[in-house]
Protein backbone atom coordinates (compact mmCIF):
# COMPACT_ATOMS: atom_id res chain seq x y z
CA UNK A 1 0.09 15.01 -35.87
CA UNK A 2 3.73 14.24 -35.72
CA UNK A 3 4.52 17.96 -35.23
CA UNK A 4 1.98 17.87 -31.77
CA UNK A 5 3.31 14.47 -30.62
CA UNK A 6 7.39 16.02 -30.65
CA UNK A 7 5.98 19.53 -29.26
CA UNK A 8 4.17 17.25 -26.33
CA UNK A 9 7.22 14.94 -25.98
CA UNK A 10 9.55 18.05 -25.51
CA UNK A 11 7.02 19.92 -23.71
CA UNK A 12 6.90 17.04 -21.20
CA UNK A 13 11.09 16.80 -21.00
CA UNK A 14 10.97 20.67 -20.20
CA UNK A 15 8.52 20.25 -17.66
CA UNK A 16 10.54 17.17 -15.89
CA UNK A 17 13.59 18.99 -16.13
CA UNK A 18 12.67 21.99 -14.56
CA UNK A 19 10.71 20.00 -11.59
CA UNK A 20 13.96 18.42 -11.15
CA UNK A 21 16.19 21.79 -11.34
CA UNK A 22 13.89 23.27 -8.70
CA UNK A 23 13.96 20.61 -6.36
CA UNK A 24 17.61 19.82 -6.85
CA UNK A 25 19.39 23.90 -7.73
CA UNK A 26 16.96 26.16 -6.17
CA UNK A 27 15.68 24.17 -3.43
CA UNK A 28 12.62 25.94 -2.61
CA UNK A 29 11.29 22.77 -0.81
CA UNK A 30 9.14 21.22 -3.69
CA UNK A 31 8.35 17.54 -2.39
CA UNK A 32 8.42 14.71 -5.72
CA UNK A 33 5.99 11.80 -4.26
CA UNK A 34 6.51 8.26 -4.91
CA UNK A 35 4.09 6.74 -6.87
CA UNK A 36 2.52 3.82 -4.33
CA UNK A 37 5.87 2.93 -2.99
CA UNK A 38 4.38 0.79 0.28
CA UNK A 39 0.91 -1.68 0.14
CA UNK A 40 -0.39 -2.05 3.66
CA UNK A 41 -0.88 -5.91 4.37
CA UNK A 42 -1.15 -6.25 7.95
CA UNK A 43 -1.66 -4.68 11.75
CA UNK A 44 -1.47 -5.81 14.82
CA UNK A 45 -2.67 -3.61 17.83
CA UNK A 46 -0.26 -3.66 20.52
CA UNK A 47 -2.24 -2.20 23.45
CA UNK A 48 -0.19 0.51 24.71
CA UNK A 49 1.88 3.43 22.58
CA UNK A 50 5.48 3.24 24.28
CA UNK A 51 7.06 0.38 22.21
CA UNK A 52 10.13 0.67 19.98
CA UNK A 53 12.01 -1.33 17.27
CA UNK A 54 14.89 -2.85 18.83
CA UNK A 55 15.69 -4.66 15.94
CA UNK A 56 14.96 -7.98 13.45
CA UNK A 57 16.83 -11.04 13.46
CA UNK A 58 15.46 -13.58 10.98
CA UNK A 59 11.57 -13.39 10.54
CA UNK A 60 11.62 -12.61 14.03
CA UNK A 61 11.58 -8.85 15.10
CA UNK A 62 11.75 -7.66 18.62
CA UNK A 63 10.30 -4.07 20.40
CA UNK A 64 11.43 -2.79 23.43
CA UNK A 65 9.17 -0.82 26.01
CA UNK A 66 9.94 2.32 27.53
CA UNK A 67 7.47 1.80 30.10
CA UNK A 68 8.68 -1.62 30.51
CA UNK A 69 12.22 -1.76 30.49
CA UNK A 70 12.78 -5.75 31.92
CA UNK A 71 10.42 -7.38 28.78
CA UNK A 72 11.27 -7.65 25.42
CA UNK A 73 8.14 -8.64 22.87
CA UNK A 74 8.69 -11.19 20.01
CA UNK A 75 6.15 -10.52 17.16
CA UNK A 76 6.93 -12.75 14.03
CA UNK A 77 7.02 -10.59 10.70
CA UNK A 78 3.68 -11.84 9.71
CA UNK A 79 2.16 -9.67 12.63
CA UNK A 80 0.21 -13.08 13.86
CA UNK A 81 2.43 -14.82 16.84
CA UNK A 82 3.29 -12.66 19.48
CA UNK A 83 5.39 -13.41 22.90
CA UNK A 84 6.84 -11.40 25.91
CA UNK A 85 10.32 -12.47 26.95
CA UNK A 86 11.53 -11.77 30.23
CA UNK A 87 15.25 -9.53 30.50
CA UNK A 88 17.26 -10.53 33.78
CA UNK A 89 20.30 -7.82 33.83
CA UNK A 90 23.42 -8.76 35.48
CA UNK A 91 24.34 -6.04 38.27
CA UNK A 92 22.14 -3.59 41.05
CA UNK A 93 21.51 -0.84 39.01
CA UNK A 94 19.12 2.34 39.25
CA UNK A 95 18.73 2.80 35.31
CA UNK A 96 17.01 5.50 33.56
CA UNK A 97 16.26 4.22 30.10
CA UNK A 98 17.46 0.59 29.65
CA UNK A 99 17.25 0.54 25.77
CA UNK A 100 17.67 -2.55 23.28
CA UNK A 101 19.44 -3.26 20.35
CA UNK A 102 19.73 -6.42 18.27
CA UNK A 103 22.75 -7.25 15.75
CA UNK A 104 22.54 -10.76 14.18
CA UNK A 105 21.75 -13.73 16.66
CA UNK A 106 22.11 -11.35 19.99
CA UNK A 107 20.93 -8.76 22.08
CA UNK A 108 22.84 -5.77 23.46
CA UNK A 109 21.20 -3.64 26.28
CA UNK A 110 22.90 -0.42 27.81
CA UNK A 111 21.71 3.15 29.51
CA UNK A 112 24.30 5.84 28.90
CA UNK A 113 23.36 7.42 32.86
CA UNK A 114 24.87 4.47 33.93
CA UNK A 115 28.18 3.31 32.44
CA UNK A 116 27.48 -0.62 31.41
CA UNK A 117 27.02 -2.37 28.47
CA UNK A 118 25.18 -5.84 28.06
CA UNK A 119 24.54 -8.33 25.60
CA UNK A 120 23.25 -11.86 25.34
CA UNK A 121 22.27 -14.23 22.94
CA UNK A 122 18.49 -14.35 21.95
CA UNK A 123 17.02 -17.07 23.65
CA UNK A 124 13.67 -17.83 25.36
CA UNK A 125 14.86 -15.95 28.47
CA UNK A 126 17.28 -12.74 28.17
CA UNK A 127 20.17 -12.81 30.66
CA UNK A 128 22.16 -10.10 30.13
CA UNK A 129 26.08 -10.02 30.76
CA UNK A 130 28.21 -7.36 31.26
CA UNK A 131 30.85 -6.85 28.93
CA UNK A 132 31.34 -3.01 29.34
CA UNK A 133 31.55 -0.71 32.52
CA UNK A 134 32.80 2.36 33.88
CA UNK A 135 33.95 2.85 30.17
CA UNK A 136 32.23 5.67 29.41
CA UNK A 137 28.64 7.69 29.92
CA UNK A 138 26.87 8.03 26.54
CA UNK A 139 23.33 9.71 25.52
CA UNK A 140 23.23 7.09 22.17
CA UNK A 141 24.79 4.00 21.31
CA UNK A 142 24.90 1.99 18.16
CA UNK A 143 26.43 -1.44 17.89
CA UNK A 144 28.64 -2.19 15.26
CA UNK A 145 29.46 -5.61 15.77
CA UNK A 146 29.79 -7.57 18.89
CA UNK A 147 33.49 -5.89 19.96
CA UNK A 148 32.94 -2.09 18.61
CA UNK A 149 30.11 0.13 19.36
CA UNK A 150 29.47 4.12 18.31
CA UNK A 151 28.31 6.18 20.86
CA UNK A 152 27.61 10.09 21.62
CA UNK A 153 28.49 11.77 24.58
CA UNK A 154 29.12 14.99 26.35
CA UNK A 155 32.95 16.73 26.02
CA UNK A 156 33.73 20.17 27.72
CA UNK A 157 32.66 22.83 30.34
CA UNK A 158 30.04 23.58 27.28
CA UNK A 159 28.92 19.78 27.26
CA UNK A 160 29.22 19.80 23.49
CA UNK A 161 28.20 16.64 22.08
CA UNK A 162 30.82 14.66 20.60
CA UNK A 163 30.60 11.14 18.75
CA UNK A 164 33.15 8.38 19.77
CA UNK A 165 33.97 4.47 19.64
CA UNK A 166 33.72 2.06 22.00
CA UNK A 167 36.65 -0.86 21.52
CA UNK A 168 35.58 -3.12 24.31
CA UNK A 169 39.00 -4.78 23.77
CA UNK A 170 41.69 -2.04 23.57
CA UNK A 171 42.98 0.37 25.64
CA UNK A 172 42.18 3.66 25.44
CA UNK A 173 38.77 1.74 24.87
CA UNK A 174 37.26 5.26 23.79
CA UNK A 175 38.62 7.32 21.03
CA UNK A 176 36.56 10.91 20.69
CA UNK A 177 36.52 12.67 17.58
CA UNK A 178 35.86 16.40 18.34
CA UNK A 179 35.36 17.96 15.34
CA UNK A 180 32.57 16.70 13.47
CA UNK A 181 29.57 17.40 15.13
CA UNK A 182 30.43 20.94 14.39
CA UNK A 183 28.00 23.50 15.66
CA UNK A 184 26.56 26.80 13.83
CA UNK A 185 25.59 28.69 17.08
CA UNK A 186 27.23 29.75 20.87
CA UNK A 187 25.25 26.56 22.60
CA UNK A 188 25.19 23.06 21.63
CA UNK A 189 21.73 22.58 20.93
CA UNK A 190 21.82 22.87 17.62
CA UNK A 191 24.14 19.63 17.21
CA UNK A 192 21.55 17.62 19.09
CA UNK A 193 20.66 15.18 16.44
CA UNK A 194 20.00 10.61 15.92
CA UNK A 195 23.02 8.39 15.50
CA UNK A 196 22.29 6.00 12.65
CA UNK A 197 24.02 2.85 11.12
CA UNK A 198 23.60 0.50 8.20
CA UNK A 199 24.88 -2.78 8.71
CA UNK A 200 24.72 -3.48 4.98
CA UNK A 201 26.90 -0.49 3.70
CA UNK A 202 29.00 -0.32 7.01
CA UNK A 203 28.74 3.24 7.19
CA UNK A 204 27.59 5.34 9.94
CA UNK A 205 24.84 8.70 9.54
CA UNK A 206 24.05 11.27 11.64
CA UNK A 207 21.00 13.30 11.21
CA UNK A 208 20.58 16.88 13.09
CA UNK A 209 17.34 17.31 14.99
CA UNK A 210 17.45 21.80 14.08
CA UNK A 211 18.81 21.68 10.73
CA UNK A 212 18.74 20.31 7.22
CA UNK A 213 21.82 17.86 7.85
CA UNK A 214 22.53 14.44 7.33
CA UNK A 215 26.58 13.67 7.92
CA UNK A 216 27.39 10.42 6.79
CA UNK A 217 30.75 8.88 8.29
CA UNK A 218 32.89 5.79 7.86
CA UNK A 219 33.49 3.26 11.03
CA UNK A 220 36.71 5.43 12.11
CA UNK A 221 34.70 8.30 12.19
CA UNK A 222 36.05 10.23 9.62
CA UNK A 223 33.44 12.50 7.50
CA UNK A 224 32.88 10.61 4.40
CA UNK A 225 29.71 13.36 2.65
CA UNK A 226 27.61 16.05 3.82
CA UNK A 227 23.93 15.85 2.36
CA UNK A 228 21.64 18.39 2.77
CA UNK A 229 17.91 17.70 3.33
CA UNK A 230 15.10 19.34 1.13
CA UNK A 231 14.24 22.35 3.55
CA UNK A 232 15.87 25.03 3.64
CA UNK A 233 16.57 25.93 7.61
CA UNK A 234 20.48 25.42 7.90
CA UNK A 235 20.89 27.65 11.03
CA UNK A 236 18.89 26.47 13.64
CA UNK A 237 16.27 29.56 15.35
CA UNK A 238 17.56 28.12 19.25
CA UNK A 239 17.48 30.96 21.27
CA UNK A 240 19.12 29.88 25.10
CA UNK A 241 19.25 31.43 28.30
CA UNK A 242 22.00 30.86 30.96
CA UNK A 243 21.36 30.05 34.26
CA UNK A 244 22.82 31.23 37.91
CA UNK A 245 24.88 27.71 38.01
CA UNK A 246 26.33 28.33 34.65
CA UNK A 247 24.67 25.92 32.39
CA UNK A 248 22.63 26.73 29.64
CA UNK A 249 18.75 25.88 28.53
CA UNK A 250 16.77 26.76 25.95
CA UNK A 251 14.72 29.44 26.73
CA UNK A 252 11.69 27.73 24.81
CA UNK A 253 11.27 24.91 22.65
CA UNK A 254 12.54 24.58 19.42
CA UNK A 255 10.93 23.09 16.70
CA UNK A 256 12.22 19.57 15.62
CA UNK A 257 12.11 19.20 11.93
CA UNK A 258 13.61 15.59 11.74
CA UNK A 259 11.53 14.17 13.84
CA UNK A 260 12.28 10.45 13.46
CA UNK A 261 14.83 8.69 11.17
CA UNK A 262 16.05 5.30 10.04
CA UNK A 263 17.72 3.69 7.27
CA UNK A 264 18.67 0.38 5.16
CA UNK A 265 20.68 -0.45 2.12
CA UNK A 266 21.55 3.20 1.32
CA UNK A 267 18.29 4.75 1.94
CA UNK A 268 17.86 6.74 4.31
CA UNK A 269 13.68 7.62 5.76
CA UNK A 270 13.34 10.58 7.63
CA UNK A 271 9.78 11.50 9.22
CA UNK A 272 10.01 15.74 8.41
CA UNK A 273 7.92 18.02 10.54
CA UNK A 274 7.89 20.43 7.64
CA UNK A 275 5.33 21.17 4.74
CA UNK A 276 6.20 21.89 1.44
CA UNK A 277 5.14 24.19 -0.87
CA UNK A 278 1.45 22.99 -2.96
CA UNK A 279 1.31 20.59 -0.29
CA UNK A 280 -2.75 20.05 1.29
CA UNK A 281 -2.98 21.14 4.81
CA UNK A 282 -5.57 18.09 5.18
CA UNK A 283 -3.10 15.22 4.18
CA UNK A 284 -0.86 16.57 6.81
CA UNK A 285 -3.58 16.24 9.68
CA UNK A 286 -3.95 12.79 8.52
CA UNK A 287 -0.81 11.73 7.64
CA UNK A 288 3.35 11.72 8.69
CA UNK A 289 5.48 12.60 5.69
CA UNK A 290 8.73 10.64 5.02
CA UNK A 291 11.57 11.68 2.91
CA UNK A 292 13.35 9.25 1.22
CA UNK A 293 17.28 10.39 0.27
CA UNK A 294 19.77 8.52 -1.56
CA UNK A 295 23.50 7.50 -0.33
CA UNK A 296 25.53 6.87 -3.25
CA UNK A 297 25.39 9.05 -4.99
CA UNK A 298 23.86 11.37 -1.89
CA UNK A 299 20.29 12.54 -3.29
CA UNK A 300 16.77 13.11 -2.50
CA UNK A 301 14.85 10.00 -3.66
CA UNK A 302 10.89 11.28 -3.00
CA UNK A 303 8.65 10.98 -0.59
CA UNK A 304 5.15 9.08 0.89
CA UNK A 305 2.56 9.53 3.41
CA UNK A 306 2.03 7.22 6.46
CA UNK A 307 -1.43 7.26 7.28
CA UNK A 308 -2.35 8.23 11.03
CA UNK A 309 -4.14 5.70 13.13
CA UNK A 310 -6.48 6.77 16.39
CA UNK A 311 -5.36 10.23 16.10
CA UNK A 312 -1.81 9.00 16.60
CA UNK A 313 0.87 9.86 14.03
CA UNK A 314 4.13 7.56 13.18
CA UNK A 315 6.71 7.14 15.82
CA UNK A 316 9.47 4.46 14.64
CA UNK A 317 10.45 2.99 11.62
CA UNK A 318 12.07 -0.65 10.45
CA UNK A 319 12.82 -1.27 6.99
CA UNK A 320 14.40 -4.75 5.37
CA UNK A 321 14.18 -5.28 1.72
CA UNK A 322 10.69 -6.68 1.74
CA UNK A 323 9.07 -4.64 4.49
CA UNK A 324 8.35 -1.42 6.01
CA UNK A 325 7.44 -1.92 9.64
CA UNK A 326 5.51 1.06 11.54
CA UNK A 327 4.47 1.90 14.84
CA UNK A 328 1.62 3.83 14.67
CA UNK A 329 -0.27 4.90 17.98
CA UNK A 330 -0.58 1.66 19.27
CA UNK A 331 -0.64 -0.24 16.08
CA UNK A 332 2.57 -1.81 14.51
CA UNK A 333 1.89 -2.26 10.26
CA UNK A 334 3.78 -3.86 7.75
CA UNK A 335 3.85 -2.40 4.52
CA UNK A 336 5.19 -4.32 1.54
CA UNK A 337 7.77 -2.35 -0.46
CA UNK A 338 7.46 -1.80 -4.28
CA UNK A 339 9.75 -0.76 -6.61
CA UNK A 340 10.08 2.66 -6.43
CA UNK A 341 12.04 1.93 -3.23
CA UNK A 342 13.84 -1.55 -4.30
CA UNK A 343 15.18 1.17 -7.18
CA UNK A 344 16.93 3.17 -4.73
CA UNK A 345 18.50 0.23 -2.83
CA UNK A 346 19.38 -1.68 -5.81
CA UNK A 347 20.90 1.52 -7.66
CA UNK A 348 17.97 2.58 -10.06
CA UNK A 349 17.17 5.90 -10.76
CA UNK A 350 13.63 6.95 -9.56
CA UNK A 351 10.75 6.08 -11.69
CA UNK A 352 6.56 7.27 -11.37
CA UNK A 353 7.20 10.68 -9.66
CA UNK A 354 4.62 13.51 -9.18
CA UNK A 355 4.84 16.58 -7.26
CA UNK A 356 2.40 17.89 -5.43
């Protein structure tokens, strides 16, 4: 009996071992799921598909609207009370996308097609100020704190995309850095990617859209770690065509394999359009996949399944260090988060794994 129970016990550290050289050495795109690492506990149906997170502030958290640029919805975290707040910008403007962010006890508002920058304090009605304009055109911005904001914008005859600050009180007020959003083709597609940052570590990520990426950069912009995503596609398949004018397209769709991303406390969740291998084709018509990956020190963590709602699959994410918020279709869920994924904030190594 003895002799069986060591030949199990070794038989078992052989077989976690190797699981964890294959997913970690070879990286032939083995997925290690999370053992129940979110409990549903509530939904509330929002009516219409096109709202985002714009961000939490207390137990209050706030969506914007694509389709409704000039409203901002107040939902408490307990999915019960809901309001509509009204957004009065300052200016005459033709925007685009008006898009939301909230840091702390305000709200910042900007559209990169037209140079301006607002913010306001959250109140009952949102008037927003400028505080930025003519600065710069961006295609993302991130707020930093109430001064400093990261944005990414266009540089060159080849439009590159280039990330940058914002200094709303210096002059320059934008400083470019170049060099990091390096790209692995002759167009500059394949750097298309989301601008990330966590307010609790300070840092800043940024996550290509083509290719198994994730940069993760300091405040100055200076290229702290490059982690690589489970997959394996590190050259993006973009094929282009150039047009009479000189500009370049695609000359068909590419597929997106980070489809949508966010982060918190040194985890980072990334919605992948990929399947790995042993994986069942059904869960993936039912469900959206998120990878889970460590910061420090930069690793995979695991992953879980978001179940699809009305035929609708996951579009954002919001994640504190109770909850993770969904917009599904037109359903926004809280899930409480277990310890599986308090681990990976808190520093713990992953526990209750099994690969499928």
């Amino acid at each position: 009996m003895l002799g069986t129970g060591t030949l199990s016990s070794c038989l078992v550290i052989y077989l976690f071992f190797s699981s964890e050289y294959i997913i970690k050495k070879e990286n032939n795109f083995t997925r290690r799921f999370l053992s129940h690492p979110i409990i549903q506990e509530n939904i509330l149906n929002l009516g219409v598909d096109s709202y985002y997170f714009a961000g939490i502030s207390g137990d209050t958290l706030y969506l914007g609207n694509k389709t409704s640029p000039f409203q901002i919805l107040k939902i408490d975290i307990g999915l019960i009370d809901k309001k509509l707040v009204k957004v009065i910008p300052e200016g005459q403007f033709t925007f685009k996308s008006l898009s939301y962010e909230v840091s702390d006890n305000s709200i910042f508002g900007f559209d990169g097609t037209v140079p301006v920058v607002y913010t306001c304090s959250l109140s009952s009605t949102i008037k927003l100020r400028t505080i930025s304009y003519q600065d710069a055109f961006f295609s993302q911005l991130l707020v930093l704190d109430s001064l400093h904001f990261a944005i990414r914008t266009k540089e060159g005859s080849g439009m590159n995309n280039v990330l940058g600050l914002l200094d709303i009180q210096t002059e320059p007020k934008i400083q470019l850095n170049k060099n990091i959003l390096s790209s692995k083709s002759q167009n500059h597609f394949d750097t298309d990617g989301k601008l990330l940052f966590d307010h609790k570590t300070n840092e800043l990520y940024y996550i290509f859209f083509y290719r198994n990426q994730i940069l993760r950069i300091n405040r100055n912009l200076n290229l702290i770690d490059k982690i690589k995503t489970i997959d394996t596609i590190s050259v993006p398949m973009i094929e282009t065509v150039k047009l009479k004018d000189g500009t370049t397209k695609m000359s068909h769709p590419s597929k997106v394999i980070n489809l949508s991303t966010t982060l918190h406390d040194g985890l980072i969740f990334n919605r992948s359009s990929l399947m790995g291998k042993h994986e069942i084709k059904e869960s993936w018509k039912s469900s959206s996949i998120i990878d889970v990956y460590k910061i420090n020190p930069s690793q995979y963590w695991g992953s879980f399944y978001v179940q699809h709602r009305g035929g609708k699959s996951l579009s954002h994410m919001l994640v504190t260090d109770q909850y993770f918020f969904a917009l599904v279709g037109n359903d926004l869920i809280r899930y409480k988060i277990r310890q599986p994924l308090t681990d990976g904030m808190n520093g713990g190594k992953p526990k209750n794994h099994k690969t499928e």
